[in-house]
C-alpha atoms as a PDB file:
ATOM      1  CA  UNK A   1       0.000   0.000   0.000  1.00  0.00           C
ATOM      2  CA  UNK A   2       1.793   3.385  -0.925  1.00  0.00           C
ATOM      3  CA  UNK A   3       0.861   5.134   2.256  1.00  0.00           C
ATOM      4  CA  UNK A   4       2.369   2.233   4.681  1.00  0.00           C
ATOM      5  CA  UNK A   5       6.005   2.610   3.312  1.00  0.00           C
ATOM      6  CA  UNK A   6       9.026   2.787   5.146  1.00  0.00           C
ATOM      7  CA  UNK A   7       8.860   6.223   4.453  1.00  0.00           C
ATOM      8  CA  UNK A   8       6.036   6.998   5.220  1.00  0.00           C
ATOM      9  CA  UNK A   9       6.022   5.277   8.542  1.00  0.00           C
ATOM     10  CA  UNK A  10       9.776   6.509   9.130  1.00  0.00           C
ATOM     11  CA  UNK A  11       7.985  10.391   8.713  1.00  0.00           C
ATOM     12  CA  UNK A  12       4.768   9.669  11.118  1.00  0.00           C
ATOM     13  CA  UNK A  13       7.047   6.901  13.839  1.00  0.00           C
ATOM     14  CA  UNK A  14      10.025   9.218  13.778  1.00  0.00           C
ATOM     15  CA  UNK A  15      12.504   6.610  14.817  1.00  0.00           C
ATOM     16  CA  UNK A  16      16.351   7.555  16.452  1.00  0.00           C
ATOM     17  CA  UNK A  17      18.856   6.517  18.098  1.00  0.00           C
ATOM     18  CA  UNK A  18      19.105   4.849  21.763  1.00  0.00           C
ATOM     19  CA  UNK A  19      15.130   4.783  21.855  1.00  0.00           C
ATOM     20  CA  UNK A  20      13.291   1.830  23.132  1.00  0.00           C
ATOM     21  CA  UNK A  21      10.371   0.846  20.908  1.00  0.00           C
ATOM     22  CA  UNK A  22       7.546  -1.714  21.010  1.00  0.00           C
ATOM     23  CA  UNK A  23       6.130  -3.228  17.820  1.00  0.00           C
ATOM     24  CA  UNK A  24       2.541  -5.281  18.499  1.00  0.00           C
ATOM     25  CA  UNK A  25       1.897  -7.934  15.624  1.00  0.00           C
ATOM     26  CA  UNK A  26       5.139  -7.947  13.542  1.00  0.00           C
ATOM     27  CA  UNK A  27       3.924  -9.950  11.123  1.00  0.00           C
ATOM     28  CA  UNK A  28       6.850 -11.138   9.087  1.00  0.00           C
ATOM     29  CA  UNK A  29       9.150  -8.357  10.251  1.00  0.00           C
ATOM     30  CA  UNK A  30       8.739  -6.108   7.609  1.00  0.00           C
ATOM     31  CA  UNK A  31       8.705  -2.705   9.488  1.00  0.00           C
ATOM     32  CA  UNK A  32      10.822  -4.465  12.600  1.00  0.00           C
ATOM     33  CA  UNK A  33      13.786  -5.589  10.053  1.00  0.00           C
ATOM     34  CA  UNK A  34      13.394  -1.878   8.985  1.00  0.00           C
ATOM     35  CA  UNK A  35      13.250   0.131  11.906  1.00  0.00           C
ATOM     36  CA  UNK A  36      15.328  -1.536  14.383  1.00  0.00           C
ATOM     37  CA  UNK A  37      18.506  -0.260  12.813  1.00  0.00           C
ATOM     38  CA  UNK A  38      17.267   3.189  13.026  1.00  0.00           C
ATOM     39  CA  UNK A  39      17.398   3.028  16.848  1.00  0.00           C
ATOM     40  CA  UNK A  40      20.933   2.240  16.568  1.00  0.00           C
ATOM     41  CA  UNK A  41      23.231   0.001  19.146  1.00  0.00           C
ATOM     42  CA  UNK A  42      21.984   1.674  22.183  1.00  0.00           C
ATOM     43  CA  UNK A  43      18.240   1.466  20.953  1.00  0.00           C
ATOM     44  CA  UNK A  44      15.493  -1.581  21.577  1.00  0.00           C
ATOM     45  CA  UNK A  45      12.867  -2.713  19.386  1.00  0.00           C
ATOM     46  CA  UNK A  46      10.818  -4.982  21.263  1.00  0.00           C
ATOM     47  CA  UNK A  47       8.136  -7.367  19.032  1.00  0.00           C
ATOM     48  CA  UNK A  48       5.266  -8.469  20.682  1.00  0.00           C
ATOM     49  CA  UNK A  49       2.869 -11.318  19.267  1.00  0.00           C
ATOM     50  CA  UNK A  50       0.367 -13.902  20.434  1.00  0.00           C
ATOM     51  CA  UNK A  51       1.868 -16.420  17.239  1.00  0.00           C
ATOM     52  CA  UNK A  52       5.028 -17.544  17.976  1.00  0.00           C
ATOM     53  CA  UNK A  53       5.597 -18.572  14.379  1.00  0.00           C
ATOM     54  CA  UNK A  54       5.736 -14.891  13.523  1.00  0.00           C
ATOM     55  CA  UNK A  55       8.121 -14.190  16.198  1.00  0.00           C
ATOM     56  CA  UNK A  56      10.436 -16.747  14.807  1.00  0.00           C
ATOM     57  CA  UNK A  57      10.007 -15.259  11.526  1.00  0.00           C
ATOM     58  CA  UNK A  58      11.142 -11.857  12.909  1.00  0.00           C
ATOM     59  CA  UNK A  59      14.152 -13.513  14.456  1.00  0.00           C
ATOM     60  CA  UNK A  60      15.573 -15.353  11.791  1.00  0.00           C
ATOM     61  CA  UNK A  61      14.888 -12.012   9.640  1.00  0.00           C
ATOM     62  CA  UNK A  62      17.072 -10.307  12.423  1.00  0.00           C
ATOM     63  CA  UNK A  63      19.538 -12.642  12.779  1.00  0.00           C
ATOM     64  CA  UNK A  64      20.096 -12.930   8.581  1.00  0.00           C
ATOM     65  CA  UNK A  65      20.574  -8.783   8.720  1.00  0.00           C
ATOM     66  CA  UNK A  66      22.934  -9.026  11.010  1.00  0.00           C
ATOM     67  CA  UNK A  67      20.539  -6.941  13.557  1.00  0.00           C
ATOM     68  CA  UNK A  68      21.075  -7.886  17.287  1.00  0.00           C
ATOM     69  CA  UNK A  69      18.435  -5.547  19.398  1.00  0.00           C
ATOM     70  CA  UNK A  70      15.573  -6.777  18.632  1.00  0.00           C
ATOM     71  CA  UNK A  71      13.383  -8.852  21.422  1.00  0.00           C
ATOM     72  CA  UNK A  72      10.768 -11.130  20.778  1.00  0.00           C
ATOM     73  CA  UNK A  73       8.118 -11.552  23.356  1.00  0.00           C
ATOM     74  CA  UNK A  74       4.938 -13.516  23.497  1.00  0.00           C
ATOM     75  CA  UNK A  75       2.285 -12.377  24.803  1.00  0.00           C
ATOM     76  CA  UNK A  76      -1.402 -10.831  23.847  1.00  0.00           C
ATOM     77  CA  UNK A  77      -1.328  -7.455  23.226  1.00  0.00           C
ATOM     78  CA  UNK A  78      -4.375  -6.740  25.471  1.00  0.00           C
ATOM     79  CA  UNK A  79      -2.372  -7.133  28.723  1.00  0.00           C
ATOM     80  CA  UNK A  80       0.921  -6.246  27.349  1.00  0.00           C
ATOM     81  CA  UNK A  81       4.090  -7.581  29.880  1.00  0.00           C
ATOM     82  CA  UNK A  82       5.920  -4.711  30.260  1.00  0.00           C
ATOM     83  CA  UNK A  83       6.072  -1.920  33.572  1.00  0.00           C
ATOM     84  CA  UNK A  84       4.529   1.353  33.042  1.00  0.00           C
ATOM     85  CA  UNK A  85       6.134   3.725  30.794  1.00  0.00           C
ATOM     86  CA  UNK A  86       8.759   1.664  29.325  1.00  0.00           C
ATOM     87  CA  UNK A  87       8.800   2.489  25.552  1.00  0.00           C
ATOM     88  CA  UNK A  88       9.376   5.946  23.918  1.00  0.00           C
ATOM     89  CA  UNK A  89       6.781   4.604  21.047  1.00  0.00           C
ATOM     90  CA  UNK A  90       4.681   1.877  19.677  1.00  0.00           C
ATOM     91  CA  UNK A  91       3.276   0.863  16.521  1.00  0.00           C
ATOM     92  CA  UNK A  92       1.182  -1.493  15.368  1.00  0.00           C
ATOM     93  CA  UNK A  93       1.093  -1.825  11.324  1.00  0.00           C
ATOM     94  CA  UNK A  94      -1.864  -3.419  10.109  1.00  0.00           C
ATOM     95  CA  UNK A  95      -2.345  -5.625  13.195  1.00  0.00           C
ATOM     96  CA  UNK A  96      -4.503  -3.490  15.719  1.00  0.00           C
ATOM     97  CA  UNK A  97      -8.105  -4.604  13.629  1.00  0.00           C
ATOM     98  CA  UNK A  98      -7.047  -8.257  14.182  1.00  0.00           C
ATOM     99  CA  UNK A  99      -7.125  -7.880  17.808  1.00  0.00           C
ATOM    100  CA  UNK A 100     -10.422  -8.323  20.042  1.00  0.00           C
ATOM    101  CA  UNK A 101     -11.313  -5.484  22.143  1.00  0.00           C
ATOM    102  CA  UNK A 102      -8.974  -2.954  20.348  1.00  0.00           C
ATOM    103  CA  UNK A 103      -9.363  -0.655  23.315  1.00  0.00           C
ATOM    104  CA  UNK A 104      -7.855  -2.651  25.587  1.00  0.00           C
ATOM    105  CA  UNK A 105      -4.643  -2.605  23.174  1.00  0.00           C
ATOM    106  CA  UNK A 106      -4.907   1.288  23.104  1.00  0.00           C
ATOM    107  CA  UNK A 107      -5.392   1.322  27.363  1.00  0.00           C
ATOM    108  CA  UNK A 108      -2.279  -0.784  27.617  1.00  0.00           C
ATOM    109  CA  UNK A 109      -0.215   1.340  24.880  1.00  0.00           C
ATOM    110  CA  UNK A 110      -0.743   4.467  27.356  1.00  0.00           C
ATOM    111  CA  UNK A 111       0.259   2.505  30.221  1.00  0.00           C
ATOM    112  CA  UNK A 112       3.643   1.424  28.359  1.00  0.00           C
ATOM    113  CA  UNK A 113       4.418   4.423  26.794  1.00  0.00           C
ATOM    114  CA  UNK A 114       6.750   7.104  28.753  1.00  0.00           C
ATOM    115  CA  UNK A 115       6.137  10.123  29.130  1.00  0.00           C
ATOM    116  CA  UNK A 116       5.680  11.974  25.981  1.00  0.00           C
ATOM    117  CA  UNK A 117       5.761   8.918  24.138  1.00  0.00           C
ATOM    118  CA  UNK A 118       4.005   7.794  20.928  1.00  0.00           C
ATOM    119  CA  UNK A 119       1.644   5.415  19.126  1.00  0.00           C
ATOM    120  CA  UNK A 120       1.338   4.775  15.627  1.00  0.00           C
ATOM    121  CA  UNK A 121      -1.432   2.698  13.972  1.00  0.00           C
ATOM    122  CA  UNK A 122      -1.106   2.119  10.688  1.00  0.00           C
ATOM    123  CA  UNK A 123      -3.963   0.052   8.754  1.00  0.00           C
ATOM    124  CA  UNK A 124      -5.582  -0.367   5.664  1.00  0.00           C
ATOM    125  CA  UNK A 125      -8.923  -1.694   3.952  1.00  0.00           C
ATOM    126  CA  UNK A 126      -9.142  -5.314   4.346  1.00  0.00           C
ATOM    127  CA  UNK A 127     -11.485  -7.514   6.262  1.00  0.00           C
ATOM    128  CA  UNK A 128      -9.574  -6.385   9.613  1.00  0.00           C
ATOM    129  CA  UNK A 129      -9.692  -3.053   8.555  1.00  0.00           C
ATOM    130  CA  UNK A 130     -10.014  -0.422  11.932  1.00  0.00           C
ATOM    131  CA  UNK A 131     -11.570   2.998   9.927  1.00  0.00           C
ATOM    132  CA  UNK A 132      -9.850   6.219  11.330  1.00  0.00           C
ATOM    133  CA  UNK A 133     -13.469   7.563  12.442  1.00  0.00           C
ATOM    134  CA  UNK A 134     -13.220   4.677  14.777  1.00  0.00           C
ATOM    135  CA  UNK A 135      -9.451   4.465  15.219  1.00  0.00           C
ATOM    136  CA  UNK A 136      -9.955   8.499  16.685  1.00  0.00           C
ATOM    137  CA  UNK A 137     -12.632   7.882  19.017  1.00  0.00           C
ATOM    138  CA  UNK A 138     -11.360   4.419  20.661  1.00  0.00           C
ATOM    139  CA  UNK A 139      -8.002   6.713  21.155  1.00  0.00           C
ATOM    140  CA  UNK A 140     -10.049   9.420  22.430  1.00  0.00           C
ATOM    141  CA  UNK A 141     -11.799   6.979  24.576  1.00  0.00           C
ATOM    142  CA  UNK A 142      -8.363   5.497  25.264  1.00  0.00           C
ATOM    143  CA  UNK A 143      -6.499   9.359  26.332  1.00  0.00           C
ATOM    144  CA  UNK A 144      -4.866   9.772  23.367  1.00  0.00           C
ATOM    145  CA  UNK A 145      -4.314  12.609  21.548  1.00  0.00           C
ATOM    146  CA  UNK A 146      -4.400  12.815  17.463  1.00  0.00           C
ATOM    147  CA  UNK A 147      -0.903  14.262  16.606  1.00  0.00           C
ATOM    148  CA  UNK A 148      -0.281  13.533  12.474  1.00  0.00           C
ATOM    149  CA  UNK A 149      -1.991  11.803  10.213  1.00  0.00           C
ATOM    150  CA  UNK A 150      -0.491  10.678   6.501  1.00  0.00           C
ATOM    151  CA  UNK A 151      -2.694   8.654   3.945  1.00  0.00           C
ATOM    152  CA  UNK A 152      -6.496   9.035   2.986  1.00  0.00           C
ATOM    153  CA  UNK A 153      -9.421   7.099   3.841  1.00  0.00           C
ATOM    154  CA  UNK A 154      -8.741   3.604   3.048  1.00  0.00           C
ATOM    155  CA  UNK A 155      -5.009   3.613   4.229  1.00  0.00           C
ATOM    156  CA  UNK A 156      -3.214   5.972   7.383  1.00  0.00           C
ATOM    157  CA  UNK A 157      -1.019   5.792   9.379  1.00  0.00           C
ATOM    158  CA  UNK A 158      -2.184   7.888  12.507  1.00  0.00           C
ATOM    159  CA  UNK A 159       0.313   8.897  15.238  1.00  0.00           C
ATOM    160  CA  UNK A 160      -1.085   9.324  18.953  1.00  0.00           C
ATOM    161  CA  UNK A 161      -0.103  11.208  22.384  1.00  0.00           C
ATOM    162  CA  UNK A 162      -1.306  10.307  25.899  1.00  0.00           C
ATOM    163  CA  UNK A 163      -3.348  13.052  26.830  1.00  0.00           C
ATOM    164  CA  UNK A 164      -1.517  14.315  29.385  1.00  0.00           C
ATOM    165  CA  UNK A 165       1.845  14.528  27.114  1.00  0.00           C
ATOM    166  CA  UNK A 166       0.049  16.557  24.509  1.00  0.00           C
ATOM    167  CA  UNK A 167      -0.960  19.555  27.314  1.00  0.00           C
END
C-alpha cells in the first residue's frame, strides 16, 4: 500500500537513536527488520505477538541482517508484559483490527508508553480493517491525543499522544 512505506512510517514513527520501541503484531518483520537499525546500538525494538511462528520469523529475519536488538516476546497485546512507561513509542502496522477489544490494546499502549511517548497505527482496507473515524474515538476513549496523520481514507497511518503529554 503506498501510504504504509518505510517512508512513510519513518515520517509519522520518527525513529532515532538509543530509543526503546515496542512493535505489536510484527507480522513477518517487515517494518521491525526496517526500523530496528534506526534506533541504533543503544536502541530496543521490542516485538510483541500472540503467534510464535511470527516471532520466529522476525528472528531469523534479524539474525540474517545481522541486527542484534531486537526482542521477541509472546504475549497478547491486550495485557501487554511490560512496567509502566517503558517504551518511547509503539506501533502497530496493520495488526490493531485483528485484535479483540482494540481498546484494551490502546489502554495498555498508554500505560507502556513514557512520558511523551508515541503510538502509531497504521492500517488499511481489508477484512480487519479499523476505519480512522473509529481508530480516533477508541483513542479518544483510550487518552490519546491525534498528533499527524499521513494517507487518505482507506489507508493511514495515525500517530497518537497520551493526553496528558500533549498539554
Amino acid at each position: 500500500m503506498p501510504c504504509l512505506t518505510s517512508s512513510h512510517l519513518d515520517s509519522v514513527l520518527r525513529p532515532g537513536p538509543g530509543e526503546r520501541m515496542l512493535e505489536v503484531g510484527p507480522g513477518t518483520g517487515l517494518q521491525s527488520l526496517h526500523v530496528a537499525p534506526q534506533l541504533g546500538p543503544e536502541g530496543r525494538l521490542d516485538v510483541l505477538d500472540i503467534q510464535p511462528e511470527m516471532l520466529d520469523h522476525v528472528m531469523r529475519g534479524a539474525q540474517r541482517r545481522g541486527i542484534t536488538n531486537i526482542t521477541a516476546t509472546r504475549a497478547d497485546a491486550r495485557d501487554i508484559p511490560f512496567a509502566d512507561g517503558t517504551f518511547d513509542a509503539l506501533y502497530l502496522v496493520t495488526a490493531l483490527g485483528e485484535i479483540p477489544e482494540p481498546e484494551r490494546v490502546l489502554a495498555e499502549a498508554v500505560r507502556v508508553l513514557a512520558p511523551g511517548g508515541r503510538l502509531v497505527v497504521g492500517e488499511f482496507f481489508d477484512r480487519h480493517w479499523i476505519p480512522f473515524g473509529t481508530l480516533h474515538r477508541l483513542a479518544d476513549a483510550s487518552g490519546l491525543h491525534l498528533a499527524g496523520r499521513h494517507g487518505f481514507t482507506l489507508a493511514y497511518l495515525a500517530r497518537f499522544h497520551p493526553c496528558s503529554a500533549a498539554a
